[in-house]
C-alpha atoms as a PDB file:
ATOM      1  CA  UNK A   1     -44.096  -6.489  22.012  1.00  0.00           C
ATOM      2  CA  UNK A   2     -42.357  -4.304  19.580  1.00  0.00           C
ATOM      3  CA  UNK A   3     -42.116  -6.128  15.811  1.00  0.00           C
ATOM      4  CA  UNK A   4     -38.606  -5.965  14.517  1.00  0.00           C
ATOM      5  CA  UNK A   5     -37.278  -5.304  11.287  1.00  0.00           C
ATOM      6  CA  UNK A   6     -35.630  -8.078   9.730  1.00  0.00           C
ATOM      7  CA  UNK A   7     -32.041  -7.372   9.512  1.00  0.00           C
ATOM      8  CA  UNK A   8     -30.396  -7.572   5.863  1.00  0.00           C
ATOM      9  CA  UNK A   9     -26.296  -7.696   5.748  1.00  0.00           C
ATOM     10  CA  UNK A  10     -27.072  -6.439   2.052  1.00  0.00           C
ATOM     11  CA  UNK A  11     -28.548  -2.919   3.126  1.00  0.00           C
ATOM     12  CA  UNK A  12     -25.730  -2.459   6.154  1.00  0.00           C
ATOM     13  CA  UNK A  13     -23.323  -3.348   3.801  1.00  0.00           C
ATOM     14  CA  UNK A  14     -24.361  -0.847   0.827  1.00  0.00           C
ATOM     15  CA  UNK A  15     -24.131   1.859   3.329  1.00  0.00           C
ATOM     16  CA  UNK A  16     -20.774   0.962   4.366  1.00  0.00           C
ATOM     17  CA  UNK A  17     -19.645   1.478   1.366  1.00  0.00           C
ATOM     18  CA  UNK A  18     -21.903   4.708   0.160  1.00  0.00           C
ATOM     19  CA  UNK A  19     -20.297   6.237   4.056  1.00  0.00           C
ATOM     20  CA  UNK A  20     -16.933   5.087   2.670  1.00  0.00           C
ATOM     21  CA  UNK A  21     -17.548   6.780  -0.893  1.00  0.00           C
ATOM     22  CA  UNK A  22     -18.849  10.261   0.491  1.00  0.00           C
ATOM     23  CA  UNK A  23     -15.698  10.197   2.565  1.00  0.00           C
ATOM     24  CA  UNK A  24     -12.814   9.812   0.102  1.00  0.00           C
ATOM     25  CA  UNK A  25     -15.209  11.841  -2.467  1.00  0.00           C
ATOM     26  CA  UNK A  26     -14.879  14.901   0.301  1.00  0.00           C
ATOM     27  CA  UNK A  27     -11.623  14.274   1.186  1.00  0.00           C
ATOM     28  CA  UNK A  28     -10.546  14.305  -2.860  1.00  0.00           C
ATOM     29  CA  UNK A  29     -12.184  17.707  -3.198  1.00  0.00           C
ATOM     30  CA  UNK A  30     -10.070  19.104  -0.160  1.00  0.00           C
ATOM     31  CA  UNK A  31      -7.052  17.898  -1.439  1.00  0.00           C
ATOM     32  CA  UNK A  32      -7.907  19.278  -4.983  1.00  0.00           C
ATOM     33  CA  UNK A  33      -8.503  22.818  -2.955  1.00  0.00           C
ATOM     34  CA  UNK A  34      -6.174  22.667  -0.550  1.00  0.00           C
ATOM     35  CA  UNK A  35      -2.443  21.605   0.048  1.00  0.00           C
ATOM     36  CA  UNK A  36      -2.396  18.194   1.706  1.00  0.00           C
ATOM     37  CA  UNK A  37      -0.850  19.735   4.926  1.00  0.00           C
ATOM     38  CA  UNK A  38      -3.549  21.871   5.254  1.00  0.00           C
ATOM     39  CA  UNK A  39      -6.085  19.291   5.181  1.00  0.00           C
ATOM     40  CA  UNK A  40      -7.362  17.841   8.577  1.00  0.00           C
ATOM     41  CA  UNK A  41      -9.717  14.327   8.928  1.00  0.00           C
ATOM     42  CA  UNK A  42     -12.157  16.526  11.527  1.00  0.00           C
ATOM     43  CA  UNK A  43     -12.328  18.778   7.948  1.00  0.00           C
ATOM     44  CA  UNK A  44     -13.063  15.537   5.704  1.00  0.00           C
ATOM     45  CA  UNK A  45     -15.603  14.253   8.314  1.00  0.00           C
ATOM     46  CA  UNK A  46     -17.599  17.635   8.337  1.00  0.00           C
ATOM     47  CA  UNK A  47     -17.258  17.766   4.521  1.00  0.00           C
ATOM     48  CA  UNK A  48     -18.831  14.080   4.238  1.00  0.00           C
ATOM     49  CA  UNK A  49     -21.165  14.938   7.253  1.00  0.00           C
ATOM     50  CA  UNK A  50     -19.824  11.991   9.305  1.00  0.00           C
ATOM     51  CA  UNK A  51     -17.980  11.814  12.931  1.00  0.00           C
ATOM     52  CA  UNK A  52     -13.984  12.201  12.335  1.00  0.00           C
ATOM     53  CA  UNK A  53     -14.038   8.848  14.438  1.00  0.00           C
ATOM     54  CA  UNK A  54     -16.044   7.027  11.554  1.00  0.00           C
ATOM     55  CA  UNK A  55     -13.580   8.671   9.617  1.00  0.00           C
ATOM     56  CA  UNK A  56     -10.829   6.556  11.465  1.00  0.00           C
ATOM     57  CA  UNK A  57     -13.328   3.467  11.500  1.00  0.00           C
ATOM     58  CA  UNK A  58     -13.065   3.163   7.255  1.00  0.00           C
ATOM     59  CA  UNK A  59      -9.067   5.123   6.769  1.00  0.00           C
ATOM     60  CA  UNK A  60      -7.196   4.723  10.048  1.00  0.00           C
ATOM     61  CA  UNK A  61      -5.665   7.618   9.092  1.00  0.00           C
ATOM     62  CA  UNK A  62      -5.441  10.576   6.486  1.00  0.00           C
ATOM     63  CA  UNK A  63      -2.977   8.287   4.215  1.00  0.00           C
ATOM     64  CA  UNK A  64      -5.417   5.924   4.506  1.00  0.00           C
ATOM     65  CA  UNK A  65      -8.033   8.719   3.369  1.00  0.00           C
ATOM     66  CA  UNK A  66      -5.654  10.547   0.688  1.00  0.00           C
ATOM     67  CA  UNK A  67      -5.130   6.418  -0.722  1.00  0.00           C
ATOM     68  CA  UNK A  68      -8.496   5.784  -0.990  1.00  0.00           C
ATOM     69  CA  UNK A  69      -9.709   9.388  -2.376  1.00  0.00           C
ATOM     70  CA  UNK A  70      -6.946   9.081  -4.929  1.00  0.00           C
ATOM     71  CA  UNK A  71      -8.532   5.736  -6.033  1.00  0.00           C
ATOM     72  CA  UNK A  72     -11.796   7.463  -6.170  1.00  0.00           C
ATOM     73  CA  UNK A  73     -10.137   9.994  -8.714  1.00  0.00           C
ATOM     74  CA  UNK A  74      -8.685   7.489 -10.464  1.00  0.00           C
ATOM     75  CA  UNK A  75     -11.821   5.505 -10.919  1.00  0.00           C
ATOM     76  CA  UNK A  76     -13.535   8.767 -12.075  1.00  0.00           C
ATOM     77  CA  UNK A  77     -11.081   9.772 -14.129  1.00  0.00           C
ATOM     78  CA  UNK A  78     -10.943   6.171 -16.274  1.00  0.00           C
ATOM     79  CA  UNK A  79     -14.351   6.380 -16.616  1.00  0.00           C
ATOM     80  CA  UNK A  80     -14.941   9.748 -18.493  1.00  0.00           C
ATOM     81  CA  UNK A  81     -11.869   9.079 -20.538  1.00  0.00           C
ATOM     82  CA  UNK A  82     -13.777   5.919 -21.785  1.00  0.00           C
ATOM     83  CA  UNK A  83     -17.039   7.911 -21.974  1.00  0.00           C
ATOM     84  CA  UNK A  84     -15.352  10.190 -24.151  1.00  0.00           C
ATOM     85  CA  UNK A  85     -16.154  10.939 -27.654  1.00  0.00           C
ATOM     86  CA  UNK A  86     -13.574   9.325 -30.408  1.00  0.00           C
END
């Protein structure tokens, strides 16, 4: 009989969220290259090296992507302006 790993909700949940972060962290440096127009979910999904239907799983859509890598900028950008030197 084959053993089984235990299964942990804790691991399957941090990569649900690292997939999630790569994605709008790609998708944030297309739109920062590109014009939004220009930018296409099968070009996020090859930039994050996922499927452009796991890009649909986590966005729905490339609102939903462009929401969720503006957030990420956001986030980033709060946090060096309060690492910052006075």
């Amino acid at each position: 009989m084959k053993a089984t790993r235990p299964y942990s909700m804790t691991n399957r949940s941090a990569r649900t969220a690292a997939t999630r972060r790569r994605i709008a962290e790609a998708a944030a440096a297309l739109f920062m290259e590109h014009p939004f127009a220009e930018v296409t979910l099968a070009g996020i999904a090859e930039a994050a090296g996922v499927s452009h239907q796991t890009v649909l799983n986590h966005f729905e859509s490339k609102e939903g992507v462009a929401r969720a890598a503006a957030e990420s900028f956001g986030g980033e950008t709060i946090e060096a302006r309060d690492s910052a030197p006075v």
